[in-house]
Protein backbone atom coordinates (compact mmCIF):
# COMPACT_ATOMS: atom_id res chain seq x y z
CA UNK A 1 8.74 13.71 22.21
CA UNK A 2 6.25 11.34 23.70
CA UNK A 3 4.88 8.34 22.32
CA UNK A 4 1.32 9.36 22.13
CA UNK A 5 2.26 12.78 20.74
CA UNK A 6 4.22 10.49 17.83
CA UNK A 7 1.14 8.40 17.39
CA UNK A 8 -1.31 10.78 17.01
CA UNK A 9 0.40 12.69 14.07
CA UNK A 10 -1.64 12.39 10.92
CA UNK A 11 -0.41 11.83 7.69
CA UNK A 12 -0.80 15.67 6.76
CA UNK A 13 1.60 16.42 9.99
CA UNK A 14 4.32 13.19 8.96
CA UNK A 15 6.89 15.40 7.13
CA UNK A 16 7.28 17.98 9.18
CA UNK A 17 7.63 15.81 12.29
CA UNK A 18 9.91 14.03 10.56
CA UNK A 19 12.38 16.82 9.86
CA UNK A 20 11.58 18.07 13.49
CA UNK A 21 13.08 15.14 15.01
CA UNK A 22 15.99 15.20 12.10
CA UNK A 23 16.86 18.44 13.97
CA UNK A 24 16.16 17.86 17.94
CA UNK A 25 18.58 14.46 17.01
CA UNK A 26 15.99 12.00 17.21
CA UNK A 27 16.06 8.47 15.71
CA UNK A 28 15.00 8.29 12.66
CA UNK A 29 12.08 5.52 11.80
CA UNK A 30 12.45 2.27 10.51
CA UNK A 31 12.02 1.45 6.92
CA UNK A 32 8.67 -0.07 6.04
CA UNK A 33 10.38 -3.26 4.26
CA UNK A 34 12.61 -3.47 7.41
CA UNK A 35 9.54 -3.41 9.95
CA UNK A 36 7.43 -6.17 7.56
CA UNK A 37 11.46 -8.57 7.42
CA UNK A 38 10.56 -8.35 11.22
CA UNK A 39 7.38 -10.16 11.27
CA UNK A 40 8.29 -12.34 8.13
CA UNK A 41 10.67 -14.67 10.52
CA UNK A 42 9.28 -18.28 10.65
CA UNK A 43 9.97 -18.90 14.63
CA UNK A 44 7.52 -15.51 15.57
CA UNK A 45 3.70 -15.68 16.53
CA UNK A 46 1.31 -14.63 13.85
CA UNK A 47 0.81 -10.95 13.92
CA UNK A 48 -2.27 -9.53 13.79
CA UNK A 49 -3.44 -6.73 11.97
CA UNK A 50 -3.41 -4.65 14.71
CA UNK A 51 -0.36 -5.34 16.01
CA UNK A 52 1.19 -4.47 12.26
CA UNK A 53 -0.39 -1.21 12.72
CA UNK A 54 1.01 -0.02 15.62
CA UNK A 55 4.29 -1.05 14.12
CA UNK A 56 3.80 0.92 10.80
CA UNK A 57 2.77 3.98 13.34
CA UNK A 58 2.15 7.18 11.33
CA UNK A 59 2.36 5.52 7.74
CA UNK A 60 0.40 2.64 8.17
CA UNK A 61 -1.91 3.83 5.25
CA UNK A 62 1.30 4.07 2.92
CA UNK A 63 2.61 0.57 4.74
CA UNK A 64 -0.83 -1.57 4.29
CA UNK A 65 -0.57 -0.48 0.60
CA UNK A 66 2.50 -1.88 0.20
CA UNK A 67 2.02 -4.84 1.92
CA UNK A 68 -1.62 -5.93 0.40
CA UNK A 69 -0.24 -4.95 -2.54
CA UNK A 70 2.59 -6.64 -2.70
CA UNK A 71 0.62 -9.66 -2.13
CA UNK A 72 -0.97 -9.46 -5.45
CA UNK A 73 2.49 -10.46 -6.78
CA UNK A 74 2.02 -13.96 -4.72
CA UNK A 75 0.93 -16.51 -6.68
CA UNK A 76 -2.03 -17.33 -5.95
CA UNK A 77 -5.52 -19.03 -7.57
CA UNK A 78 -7.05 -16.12 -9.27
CA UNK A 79 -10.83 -15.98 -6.64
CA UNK A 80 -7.74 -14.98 -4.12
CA UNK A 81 -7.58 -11.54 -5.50
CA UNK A 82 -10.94 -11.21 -4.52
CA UNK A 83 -10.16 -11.60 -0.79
CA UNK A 84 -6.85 -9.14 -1.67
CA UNK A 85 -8.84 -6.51 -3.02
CA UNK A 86 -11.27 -6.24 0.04
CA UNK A 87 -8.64 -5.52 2.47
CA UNK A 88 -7.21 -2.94 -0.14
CA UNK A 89 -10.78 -0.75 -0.65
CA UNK A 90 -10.95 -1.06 3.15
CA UNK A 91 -7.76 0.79 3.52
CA UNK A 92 -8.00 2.87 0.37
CA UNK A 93 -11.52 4.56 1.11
CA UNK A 94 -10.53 6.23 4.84
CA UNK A 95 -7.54 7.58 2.43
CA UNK A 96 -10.21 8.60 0.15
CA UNK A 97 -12.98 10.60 2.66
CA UNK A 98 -10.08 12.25 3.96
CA UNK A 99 -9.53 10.14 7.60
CA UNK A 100 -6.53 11.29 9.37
CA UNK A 101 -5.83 7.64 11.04
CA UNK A 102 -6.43 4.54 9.59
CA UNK A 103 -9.02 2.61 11.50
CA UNK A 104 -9.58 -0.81 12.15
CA UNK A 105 -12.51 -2.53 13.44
CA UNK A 106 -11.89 -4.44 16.45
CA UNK A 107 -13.13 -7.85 14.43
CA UNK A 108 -10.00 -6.72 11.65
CA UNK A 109 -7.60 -5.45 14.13
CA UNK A 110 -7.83 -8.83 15.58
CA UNK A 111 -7.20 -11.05 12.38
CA UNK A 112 -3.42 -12.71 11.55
CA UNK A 113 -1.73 -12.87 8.89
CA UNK A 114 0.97 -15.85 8.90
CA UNK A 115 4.69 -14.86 8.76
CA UNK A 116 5.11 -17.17 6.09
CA UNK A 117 2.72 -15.00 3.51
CA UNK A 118 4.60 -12.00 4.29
CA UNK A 119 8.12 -13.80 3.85
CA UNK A 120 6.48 -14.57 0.27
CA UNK A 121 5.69 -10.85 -0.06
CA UNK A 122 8.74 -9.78 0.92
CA UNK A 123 10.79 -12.30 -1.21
CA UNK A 124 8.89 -10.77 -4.34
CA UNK A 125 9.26 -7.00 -3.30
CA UNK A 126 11.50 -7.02 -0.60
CA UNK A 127 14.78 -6.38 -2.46
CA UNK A 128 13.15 -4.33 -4.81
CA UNK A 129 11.41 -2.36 -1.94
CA UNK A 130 14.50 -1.90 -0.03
CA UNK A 131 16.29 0.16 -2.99
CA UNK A 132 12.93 2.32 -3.50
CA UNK A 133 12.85 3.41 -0.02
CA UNK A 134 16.61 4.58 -0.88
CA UNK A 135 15.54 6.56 -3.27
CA UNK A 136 12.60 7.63 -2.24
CA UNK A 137 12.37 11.09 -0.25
CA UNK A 138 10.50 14.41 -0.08
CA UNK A 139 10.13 15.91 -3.17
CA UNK A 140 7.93 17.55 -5.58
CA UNK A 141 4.85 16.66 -2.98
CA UNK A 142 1.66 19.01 -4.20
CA UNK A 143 -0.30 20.97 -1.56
CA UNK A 144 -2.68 21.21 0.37
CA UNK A 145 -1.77 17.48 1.31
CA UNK A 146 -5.23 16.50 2.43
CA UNK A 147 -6.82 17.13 -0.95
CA UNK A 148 -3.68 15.46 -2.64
CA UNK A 149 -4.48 12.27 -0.39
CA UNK A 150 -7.43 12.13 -1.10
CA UNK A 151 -7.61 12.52 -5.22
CA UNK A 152 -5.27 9.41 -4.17
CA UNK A 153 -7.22 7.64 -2.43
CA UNK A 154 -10.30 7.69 -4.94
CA UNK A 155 -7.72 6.66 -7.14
CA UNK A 156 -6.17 3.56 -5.05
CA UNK A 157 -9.98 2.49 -4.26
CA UNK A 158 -10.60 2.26 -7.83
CA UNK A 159 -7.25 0.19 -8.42
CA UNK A 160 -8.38 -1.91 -5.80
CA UNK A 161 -12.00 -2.54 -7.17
CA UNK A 162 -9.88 -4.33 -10.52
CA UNK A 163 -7.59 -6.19 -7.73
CA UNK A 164 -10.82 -7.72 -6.85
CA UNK A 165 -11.98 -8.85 -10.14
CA UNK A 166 -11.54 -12.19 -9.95
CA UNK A 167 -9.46 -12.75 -13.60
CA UNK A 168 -6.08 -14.24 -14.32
CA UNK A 169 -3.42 -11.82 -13.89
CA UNK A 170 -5.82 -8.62 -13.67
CA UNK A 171 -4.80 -7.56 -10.02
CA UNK A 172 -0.96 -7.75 -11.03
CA UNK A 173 -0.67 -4.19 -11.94
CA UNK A 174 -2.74 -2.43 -9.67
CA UNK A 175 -1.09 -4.04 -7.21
CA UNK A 176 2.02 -2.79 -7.95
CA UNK A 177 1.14 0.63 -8.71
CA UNK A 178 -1.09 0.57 -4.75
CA UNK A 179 2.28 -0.58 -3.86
CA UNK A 180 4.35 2.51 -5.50
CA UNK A 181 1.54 4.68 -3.83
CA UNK A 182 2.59 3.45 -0.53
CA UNK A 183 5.91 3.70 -0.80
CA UNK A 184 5.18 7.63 -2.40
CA UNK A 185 2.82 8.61 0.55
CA UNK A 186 4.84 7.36 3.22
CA UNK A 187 7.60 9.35 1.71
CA UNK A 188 6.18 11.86 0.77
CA UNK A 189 7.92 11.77 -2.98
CA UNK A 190 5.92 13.23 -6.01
CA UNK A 191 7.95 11.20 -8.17
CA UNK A 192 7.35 8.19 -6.98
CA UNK A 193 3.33 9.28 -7.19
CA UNK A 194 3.71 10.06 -10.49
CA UNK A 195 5.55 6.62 -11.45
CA UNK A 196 2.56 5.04 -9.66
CA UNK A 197 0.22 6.81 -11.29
CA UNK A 198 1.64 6.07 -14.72
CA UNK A 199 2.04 2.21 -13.91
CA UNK A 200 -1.25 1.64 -13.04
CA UNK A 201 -3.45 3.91 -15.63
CA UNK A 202 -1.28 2.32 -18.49
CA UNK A 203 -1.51 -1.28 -16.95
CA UNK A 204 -5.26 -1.08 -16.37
CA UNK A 205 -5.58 0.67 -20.06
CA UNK A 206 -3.66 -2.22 -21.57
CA UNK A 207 -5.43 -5.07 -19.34
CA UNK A 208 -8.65 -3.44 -20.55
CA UNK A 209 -7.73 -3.88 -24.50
CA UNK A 210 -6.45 -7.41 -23.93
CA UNK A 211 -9.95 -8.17 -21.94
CA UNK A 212 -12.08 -6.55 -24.18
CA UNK A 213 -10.40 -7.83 -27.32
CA UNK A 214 -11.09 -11.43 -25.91
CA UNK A 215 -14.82 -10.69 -25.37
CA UNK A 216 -14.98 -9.01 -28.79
CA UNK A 217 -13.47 -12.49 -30.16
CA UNK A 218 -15.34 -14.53 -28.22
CA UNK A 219 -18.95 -12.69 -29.23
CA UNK A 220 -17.81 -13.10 -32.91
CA UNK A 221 -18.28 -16.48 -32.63
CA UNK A 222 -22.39 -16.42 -31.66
């Protein structure tokens, strides 16, 4: 199978040519967390986005998820989650209107990100990550895919709107569960949907109650 035939497979297409190339003997693809190890080592250029795209191939929606999301478990000053959550609707709304291939700007494909932030990212999630994608495999995946993608993509571009609010500790969860969503749609794993799903509607229902009993608090006071 030719390279161009590979990378022009969208997401819709990704499990079957994966079992087709199961069968004809072909290599099987790298793991996601294995791929992003690559480009964490200290002595390598910067990547650029681009260049972390062609990597990631077919599941580079599923593999930006992870990775921006897995950010939002770097520590970081809490305006950062602003610039996190940007990124993340970028990626999430093409998901969302139903694009087949992710696509990047030339001004985006061109920007780096510095081994050394993805060596953090991959220190927090990496081990983590590694025994997910283990586990992780097609099941229990709903059709017809493209709606299914994009009910999830409506639902990762809201997640990422409450990355982007720029409180303590508010893009934590929805980070993760963006994360889980990756790992799910690369997959193709219901479960794993379903355990993103649940992570991130309970974690934004419980960050809401903790918010709102603050401002309730706080307007007793006036």
């Amino acid at each position: 199978m030719s390279l161009n035939r590979v990378s022009s497979v969208s997401p819709a297409g990704f499990s079957n040519l994966r079992r087709s190339l199961r069968r004809q003997g072909g290599k099987r693809q790298k793991r996601i967390s294995a791929i992003l190890r690559g480009f964490s080592h200290r002595d390598r250029t910067e990547p650029t986005i681009g260049e972390l795209s062609q990597a990631f191939d077919t599941r580079a929606f599923g593999a930006f998820f992870i990775l921006f999301g897995g950010l939002n478990l770097v520590p970081l000053p809490p305006p950062a989650s602003f610039f996190l959550g940007l990124p993340l609707m970028f990626f999430t709304i093409q998901l969302a209107i139903g694009r087949h291939r992710l696509w990047l700007p030339d001004l985006v494909r061109r920007m780096r990100l510095s081994p050394q932030r993805i060596a953090q990212v991959m220190q927090k999630i990496g081990p983590m990550l590694r025994r997910i994608e283990r586990l992780a495999r097609h099941r229990y995946w709903i059709e017809p895919e493209r709606l299914l993608l994009s009910v999830v993509g409506w639902y990762c571009f809201v997640m990422s709107i409450v990355v982007a609010i720029p409180f303590p500790f508010s893009n934590l969860i929805p980070g993760i569960s963006i994360a889980l969503v990756g790992v799910a749609i690369s997959a193709r794993d219901g479960l794993w949907l379903i355990a993103a799903l649940i992570v991130g509607i309970i974690g934004v229902a419980v960050l809401g109650g903790v918010y709102g009993a603050a401002l309730f608090a706080v307007l007793q006071l006036f």
